[in-house]
PDB file of N, CA and C in Angstrom:
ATOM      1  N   UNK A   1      68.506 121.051 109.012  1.00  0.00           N
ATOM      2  CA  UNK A   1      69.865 120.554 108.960  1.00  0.00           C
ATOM      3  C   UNK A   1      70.434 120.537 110.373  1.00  0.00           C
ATOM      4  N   UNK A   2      71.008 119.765 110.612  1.00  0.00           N
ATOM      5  CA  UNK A   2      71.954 119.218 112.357  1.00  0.00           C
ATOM      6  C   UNK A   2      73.236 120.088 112.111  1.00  0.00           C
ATOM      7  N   UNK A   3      73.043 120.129 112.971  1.00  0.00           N
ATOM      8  CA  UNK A   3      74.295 120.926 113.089  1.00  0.00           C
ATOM      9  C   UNK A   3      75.206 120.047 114.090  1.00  0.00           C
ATOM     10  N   UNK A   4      76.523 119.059 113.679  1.00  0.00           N
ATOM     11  CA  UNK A   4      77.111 118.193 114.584  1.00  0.00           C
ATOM     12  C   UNK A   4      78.583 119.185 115.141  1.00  0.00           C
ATOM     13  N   UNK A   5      78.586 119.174 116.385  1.00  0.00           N
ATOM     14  CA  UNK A   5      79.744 119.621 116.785  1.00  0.00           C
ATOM     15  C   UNK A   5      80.768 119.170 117.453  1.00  0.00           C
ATOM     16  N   UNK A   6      81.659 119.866 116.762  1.00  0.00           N
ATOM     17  CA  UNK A   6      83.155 119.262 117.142  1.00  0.00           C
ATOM     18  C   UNK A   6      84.114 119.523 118.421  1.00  0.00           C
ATOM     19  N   UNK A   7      84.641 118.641 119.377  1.00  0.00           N
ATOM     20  CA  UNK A   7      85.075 119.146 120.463  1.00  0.00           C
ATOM     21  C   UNK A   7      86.424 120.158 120.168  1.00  0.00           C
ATOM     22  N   UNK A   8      87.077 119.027 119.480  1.00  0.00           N
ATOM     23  CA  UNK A   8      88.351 120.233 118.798  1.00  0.00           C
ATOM     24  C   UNK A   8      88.164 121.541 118.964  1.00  0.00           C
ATOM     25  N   UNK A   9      86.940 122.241 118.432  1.00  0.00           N
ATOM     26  CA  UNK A   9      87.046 123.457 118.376  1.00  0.00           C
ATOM     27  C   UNK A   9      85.798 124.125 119.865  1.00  0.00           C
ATOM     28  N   UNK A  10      86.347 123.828 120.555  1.00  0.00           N
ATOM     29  CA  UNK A  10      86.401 123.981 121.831  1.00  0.00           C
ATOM     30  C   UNK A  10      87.260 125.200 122.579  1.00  0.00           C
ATOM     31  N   UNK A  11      86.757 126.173 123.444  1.00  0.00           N
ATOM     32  CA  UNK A  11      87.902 126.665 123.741  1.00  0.00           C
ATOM     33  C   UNK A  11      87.647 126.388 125.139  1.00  0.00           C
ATOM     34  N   UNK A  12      89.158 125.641 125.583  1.00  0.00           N
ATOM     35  CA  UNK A  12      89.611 125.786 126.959  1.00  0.00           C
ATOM     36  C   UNK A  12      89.684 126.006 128.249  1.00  0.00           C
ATOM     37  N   UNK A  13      89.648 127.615 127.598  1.00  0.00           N
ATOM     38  CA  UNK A  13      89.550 128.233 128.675  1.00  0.00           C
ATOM     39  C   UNK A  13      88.648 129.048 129.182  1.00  0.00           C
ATOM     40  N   UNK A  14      87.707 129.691 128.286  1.00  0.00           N
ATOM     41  CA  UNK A  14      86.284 130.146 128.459  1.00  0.00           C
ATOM     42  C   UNK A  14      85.155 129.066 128.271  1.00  0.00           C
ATOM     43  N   UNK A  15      85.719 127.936 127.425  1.00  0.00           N
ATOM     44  CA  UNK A  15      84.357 126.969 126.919  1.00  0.00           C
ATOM     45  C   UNK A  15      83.573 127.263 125.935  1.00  0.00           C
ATOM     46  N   UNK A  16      84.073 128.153 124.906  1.00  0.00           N
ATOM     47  CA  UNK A  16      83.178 128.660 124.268  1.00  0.00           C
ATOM     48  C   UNK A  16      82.911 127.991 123.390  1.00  0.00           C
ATOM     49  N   UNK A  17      82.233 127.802 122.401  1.00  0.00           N
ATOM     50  CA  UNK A  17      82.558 126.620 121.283  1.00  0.00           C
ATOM     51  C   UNK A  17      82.106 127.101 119.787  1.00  0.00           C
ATOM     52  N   UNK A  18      83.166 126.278 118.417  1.00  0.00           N
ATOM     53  CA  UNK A  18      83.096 127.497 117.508  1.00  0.00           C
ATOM     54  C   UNK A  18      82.858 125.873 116.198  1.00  0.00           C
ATOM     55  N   UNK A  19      82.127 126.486 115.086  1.00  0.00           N
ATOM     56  CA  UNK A  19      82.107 125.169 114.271  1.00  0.00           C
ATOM     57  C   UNK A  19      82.946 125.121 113.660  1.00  0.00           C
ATOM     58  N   UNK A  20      84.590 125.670 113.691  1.00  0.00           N
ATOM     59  CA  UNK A  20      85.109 125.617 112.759  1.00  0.00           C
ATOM     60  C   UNK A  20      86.842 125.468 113.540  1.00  0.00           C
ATOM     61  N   UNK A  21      87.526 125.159 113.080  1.00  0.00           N
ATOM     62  CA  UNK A  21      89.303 125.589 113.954  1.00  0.00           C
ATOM     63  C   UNK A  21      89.507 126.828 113.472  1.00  0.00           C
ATOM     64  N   UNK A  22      89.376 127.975 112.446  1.00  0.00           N
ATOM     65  CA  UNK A  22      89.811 128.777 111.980  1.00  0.00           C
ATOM     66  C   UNK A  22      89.108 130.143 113.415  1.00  0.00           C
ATOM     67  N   UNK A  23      87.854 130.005 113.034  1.00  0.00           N
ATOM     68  CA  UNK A  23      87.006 130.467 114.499  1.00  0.00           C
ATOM     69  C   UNK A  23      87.505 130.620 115.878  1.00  0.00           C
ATOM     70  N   UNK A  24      87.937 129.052 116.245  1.00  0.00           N
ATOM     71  CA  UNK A  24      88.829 128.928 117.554  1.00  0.00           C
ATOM     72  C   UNK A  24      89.790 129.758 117.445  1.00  0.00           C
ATOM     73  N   UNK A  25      90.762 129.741 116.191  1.00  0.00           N
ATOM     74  CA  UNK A  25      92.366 130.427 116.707  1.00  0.00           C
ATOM     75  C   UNK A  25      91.907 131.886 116.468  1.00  0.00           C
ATOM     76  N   UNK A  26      90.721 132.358 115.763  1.00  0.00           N
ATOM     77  CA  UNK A  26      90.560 134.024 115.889  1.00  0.00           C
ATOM     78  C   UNK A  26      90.176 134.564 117.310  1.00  0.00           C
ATOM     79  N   UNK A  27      89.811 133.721 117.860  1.00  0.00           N
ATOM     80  CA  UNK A  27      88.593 133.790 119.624  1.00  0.00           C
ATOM     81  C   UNK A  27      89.945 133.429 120.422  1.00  0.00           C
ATOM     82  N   UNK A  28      90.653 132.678 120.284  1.00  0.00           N
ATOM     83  CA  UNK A  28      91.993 132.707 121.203  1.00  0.00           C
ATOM     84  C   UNK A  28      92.801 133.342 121.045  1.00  0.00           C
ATOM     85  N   UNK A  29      93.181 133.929 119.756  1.00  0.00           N
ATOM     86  CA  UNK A  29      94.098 135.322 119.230  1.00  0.00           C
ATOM     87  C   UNK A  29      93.324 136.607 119.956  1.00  0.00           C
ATOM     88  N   UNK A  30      92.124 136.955 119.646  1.00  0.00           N
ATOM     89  CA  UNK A  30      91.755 138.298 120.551  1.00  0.00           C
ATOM     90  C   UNK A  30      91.164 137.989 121.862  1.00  0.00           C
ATOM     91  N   UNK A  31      90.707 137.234 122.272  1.00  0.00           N
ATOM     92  CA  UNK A  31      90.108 136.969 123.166  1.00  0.00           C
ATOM     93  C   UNK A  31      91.077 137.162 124.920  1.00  0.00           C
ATOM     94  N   UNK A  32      92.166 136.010 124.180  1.00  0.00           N
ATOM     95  CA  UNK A  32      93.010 135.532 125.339  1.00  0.00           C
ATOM     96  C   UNK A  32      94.376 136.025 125.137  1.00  0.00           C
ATOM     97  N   UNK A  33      94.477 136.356 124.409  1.00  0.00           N
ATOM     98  CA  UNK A  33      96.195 136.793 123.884  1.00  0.00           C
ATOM     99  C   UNK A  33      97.202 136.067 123.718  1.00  0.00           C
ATOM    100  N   UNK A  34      96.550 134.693 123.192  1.00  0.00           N
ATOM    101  CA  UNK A  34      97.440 133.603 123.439  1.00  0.00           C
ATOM    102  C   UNK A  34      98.571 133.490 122.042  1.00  0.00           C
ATOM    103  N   UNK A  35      99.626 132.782 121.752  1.00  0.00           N
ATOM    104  CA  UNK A  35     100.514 133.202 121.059  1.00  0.00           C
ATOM    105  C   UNK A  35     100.084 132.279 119.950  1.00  0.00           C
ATOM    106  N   UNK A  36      99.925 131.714 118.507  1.00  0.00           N
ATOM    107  CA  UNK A  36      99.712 131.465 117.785  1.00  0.00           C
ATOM    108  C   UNK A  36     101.091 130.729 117.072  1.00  0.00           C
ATOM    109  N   UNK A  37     100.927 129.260 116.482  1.00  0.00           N
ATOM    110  CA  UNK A  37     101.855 129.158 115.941  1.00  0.00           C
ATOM    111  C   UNK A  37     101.786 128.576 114.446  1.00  0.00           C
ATOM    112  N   UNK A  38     102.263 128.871 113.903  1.00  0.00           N
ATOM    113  CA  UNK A  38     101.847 128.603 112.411  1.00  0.00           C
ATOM    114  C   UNK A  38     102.787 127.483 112.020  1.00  0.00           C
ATOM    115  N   UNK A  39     102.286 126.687 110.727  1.00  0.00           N
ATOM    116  CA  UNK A  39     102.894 125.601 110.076  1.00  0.00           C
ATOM    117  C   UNK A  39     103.760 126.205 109.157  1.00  0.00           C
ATOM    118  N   UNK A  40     104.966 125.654 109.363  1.00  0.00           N
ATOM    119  CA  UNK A  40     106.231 126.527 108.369  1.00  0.00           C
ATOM    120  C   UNK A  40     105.896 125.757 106.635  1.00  0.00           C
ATOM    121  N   UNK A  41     105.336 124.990 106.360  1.00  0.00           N
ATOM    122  CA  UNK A  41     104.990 124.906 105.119  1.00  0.00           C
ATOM    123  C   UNK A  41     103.674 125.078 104.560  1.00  0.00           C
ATOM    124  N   UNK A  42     102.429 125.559 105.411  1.00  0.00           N
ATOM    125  CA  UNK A  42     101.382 125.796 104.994  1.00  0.00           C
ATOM    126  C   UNK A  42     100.695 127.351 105.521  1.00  0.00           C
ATOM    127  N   UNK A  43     101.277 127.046 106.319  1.00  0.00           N
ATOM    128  CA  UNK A  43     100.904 128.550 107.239  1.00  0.00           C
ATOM    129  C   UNK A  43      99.315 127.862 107.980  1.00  0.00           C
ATOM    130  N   UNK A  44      98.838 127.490 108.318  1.00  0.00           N
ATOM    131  CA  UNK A  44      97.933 127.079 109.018  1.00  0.00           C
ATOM    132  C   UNK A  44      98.046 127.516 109.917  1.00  0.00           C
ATOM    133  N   UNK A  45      97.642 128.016 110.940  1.00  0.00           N
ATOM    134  CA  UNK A  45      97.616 128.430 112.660  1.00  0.00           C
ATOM    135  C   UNK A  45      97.283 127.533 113.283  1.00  0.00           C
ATOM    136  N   UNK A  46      97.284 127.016 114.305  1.00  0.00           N
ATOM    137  CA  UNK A  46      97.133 126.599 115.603  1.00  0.00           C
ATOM    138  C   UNK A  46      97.651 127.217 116.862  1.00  0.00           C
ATOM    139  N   UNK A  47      96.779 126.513 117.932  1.00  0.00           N
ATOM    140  CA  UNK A  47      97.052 127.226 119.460  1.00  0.00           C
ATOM    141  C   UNK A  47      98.224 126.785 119.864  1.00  0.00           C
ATOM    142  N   UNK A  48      98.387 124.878 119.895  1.00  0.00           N
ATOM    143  CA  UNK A  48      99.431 124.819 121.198  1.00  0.00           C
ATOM    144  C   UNK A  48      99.937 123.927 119.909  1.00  0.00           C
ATOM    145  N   UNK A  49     101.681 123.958 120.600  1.00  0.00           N
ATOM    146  CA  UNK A  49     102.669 123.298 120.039  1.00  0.00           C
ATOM    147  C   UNK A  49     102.511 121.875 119.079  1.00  0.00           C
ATOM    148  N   UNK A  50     101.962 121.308 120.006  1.00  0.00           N
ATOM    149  CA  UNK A  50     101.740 119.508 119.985  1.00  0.00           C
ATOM    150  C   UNK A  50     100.564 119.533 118.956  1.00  0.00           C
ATOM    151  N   UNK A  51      99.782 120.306 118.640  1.00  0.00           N
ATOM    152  CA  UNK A  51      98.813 120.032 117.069  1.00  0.00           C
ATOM    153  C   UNK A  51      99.893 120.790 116.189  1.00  0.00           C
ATOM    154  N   UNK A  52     100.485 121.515 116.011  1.00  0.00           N
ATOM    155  CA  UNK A  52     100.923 121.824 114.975  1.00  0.00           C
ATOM    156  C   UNK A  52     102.455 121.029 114.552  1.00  0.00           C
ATOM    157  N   UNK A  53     102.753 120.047 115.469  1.00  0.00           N
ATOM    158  CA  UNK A  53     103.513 118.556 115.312  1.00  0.00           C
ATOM    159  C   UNK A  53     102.466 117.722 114.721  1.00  0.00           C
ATOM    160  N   UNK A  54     101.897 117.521 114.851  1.00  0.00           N
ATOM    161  CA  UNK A  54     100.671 116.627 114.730  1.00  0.00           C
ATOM    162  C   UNK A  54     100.531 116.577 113.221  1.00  0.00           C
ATOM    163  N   UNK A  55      99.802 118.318 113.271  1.00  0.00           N
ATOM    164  CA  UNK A  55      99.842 118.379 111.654  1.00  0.00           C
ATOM    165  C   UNK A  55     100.982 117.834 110.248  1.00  0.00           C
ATOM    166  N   UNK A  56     101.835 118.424 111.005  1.00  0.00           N
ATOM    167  CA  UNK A  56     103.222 118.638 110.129  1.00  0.00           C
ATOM    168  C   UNK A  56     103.140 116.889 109.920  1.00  0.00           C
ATOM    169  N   UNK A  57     103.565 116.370 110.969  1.00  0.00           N
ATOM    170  CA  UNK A  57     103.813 114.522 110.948  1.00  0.00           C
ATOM    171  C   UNK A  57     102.687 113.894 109.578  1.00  0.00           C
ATOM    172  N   UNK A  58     101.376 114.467 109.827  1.00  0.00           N
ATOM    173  CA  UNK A  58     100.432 114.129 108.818  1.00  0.00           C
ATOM    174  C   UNK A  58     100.166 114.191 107.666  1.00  0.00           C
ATOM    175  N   UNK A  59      99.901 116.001 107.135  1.00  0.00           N
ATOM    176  CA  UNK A  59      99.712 116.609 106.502  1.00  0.00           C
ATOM    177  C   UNK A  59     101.113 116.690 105.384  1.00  0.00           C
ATOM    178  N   UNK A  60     102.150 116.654 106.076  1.00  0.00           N
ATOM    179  CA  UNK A  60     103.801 116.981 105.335  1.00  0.00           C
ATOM    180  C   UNK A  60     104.423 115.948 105.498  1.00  0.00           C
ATOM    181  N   UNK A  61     103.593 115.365 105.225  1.00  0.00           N
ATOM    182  CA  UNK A  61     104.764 113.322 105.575  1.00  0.00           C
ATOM    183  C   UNK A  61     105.906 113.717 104.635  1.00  0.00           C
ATOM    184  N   UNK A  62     105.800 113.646 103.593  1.00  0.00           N
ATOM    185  CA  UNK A  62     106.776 113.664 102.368  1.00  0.00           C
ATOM    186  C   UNK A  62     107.627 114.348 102.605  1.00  0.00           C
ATOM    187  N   UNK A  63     107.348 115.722 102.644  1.00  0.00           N
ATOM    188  CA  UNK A  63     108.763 116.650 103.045  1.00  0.00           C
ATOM    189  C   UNK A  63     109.473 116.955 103.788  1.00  0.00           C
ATOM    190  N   UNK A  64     109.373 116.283 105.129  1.00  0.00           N
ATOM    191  CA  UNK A  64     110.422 115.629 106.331  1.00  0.00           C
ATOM    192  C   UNK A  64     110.759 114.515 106.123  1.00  0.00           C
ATOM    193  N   UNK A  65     110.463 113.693 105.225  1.00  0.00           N
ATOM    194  CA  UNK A  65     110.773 112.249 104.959  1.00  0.00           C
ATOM    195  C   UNK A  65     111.895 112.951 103.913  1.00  0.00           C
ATOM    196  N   UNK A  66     112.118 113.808 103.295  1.00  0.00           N
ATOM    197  CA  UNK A  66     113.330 114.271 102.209  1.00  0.00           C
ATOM    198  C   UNK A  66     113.931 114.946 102.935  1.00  0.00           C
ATOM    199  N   UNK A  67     113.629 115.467 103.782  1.00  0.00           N
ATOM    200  CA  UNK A  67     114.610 116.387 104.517  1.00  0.00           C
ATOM    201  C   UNK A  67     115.553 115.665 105.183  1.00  0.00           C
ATOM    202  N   UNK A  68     115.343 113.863 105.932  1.00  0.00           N
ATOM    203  CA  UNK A  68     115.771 113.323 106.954  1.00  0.00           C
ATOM    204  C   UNK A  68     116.629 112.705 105.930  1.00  0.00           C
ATOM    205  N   UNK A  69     116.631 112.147 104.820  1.00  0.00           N
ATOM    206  CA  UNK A  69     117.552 111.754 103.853  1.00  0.00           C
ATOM    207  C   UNK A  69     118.671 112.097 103.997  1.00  0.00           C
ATOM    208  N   UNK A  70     120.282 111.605 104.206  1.00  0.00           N
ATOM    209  CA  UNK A  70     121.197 112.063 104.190  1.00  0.00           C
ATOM    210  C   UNK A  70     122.020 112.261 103.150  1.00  0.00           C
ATOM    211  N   UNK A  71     121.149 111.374 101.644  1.00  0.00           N
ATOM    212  CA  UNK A  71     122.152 111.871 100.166  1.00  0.00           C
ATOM    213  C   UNK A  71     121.313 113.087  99.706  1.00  0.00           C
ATOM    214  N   UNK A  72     120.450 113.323 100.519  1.00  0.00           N
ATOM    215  CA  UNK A  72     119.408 114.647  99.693  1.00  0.00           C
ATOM    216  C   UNK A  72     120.085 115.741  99.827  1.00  0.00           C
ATOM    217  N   UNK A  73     121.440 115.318 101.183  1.00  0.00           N
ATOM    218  CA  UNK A  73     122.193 117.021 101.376  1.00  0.00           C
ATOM    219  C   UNK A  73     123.334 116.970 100.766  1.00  0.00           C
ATOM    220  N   UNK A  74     123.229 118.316 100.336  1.00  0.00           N
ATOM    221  CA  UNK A  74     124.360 118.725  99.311  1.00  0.00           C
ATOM    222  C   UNK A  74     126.157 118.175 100.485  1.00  0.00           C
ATOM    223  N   UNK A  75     127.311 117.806  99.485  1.00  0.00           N
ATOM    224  CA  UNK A  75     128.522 117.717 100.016  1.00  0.00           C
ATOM    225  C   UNK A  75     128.764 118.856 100.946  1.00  0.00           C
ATOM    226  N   UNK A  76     128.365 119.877 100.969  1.00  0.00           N
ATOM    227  CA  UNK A  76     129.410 121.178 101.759  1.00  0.00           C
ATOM    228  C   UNK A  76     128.301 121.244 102.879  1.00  0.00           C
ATOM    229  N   UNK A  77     127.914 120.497 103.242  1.00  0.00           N
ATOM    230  CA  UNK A  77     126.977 120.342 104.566  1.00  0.00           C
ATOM    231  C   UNK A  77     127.051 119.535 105.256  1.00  0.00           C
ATOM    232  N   UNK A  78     128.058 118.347 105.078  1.00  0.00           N
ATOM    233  CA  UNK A  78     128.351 117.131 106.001  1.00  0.00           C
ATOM    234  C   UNK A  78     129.574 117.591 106.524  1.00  0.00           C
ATOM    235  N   UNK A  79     129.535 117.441 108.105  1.00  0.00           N
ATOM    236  CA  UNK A  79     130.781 117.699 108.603  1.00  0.00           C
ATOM    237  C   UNK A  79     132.132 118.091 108.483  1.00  0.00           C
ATOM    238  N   UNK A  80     132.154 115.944 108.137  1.00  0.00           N
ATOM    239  CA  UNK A  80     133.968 116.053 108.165  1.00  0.00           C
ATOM    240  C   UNK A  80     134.098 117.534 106.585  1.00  0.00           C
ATOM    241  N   UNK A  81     133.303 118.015 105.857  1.00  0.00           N
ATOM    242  CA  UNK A  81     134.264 118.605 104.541  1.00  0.00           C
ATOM    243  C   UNK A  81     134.119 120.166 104.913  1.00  0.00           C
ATOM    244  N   UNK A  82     133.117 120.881 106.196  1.00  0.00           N
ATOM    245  CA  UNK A  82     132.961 121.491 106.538  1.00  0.00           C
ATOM    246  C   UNK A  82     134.510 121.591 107.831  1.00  0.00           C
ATOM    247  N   UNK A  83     134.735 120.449 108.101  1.00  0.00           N
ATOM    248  CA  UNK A  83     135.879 120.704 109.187  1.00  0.00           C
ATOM    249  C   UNK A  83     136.870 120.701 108.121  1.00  0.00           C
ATOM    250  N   UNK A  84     137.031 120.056 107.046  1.00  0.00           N
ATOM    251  CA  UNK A  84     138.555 120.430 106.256  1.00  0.00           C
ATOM    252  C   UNK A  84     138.396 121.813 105.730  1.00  0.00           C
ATOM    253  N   UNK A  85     137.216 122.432 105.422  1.00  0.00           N
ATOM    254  CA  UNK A  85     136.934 123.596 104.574  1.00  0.00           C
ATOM    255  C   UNK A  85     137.732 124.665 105.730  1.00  0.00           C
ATOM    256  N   UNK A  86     137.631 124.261 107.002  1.00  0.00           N
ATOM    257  CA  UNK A  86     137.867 125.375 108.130  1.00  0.00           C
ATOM    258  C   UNK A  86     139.482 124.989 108.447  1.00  0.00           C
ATOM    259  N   UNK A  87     139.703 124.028 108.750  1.00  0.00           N
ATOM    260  CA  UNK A  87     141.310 123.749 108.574  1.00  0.00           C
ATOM    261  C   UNK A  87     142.193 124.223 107.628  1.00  0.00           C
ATOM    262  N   UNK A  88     141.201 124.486 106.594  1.00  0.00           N
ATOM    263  CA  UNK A  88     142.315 124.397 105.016  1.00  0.00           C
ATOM    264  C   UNK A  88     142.628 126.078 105.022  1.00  0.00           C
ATOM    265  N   UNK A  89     142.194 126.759 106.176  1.00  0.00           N
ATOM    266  CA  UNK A  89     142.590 128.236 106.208  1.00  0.00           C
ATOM    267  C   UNK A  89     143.612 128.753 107.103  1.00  0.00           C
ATOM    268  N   UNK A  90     143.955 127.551 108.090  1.00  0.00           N
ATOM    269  CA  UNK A  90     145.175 127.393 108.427  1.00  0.00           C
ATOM    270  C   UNK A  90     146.570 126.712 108.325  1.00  0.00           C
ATOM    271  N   UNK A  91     147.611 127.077 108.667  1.00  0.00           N
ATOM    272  CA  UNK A  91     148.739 126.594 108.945  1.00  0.00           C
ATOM    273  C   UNK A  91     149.351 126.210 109.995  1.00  0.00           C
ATOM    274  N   UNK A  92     150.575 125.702 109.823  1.00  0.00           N
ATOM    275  CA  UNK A  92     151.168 125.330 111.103  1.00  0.00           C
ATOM    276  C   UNK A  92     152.024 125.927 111.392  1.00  0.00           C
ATOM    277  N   UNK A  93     152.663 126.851 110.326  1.00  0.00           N
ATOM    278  CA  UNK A  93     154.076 127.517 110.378  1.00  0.00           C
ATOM    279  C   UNK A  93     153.274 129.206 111.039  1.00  0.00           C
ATOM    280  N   UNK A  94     154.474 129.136 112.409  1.00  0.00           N
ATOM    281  CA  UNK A  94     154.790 130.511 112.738  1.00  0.00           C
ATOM    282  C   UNK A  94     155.062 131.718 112.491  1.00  0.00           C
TER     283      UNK A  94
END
C-alpha cells in the first residue's frame, strides 16, 4: 500500500511531516508551544488563524448565513429599540 502524502500536514517550522492534521496540531501543541485555535462550532483545532476562517466559511456555510440575516434577530437587539429602551429611563424634569 502507498502511502500518499499530504503537504498540509507539514510542519513549518521543524519540517517534520505527519499523515494526518490531528498529528500536526499535537507536534505543534508540544513541540513548539504554539497557541491553538479551535472552531467555535465544531471544536476542531488548527494552528494559524486564516485555516480556521477557511474552515468555518466552508464547513459552517449555513450558520453564518443565519446569523448575517437581519429578521433572524430578535426586536430587543436592533438599535433604534435598544436606544428608546435606554431613554425610556430618563426624564427631563429636574
Amino acid at each position: 500500500m502507498k502511502f500518499f502524502h499530504n503537504k498540509k500536514n507539514d510542519c513549518i517550522q521543524c519540517n517534520a511531516k505527519f499523515a494526518n492534521h490531528e498529528d500536526l496540531v499535537l507536534h505543534v501543541r508540544h513541540e513548539h508551544h504554539k497557541t491553538i485555535v479551535k472552531c467555535q462550532y465544531c471544536g476542531k483545532e488548527f494552528i494559524h488563524e486564516k485555516d480556521r476562517l477557511h474552515h468555518a466559511r466552508e464547513e459552517h456555510k449555513n450558520m453564518l448565513e443565519e446569523r448575517s440575516k437581519k429578521e433572524s434577530h430578535p426586536e430587543n437587539y436592533k438599535t433604534q429599540s435598544r436606544v428608546d429602551a435606554f431613554r425610556s429611563r430618563f426624564s427631563d424634569k429636574l
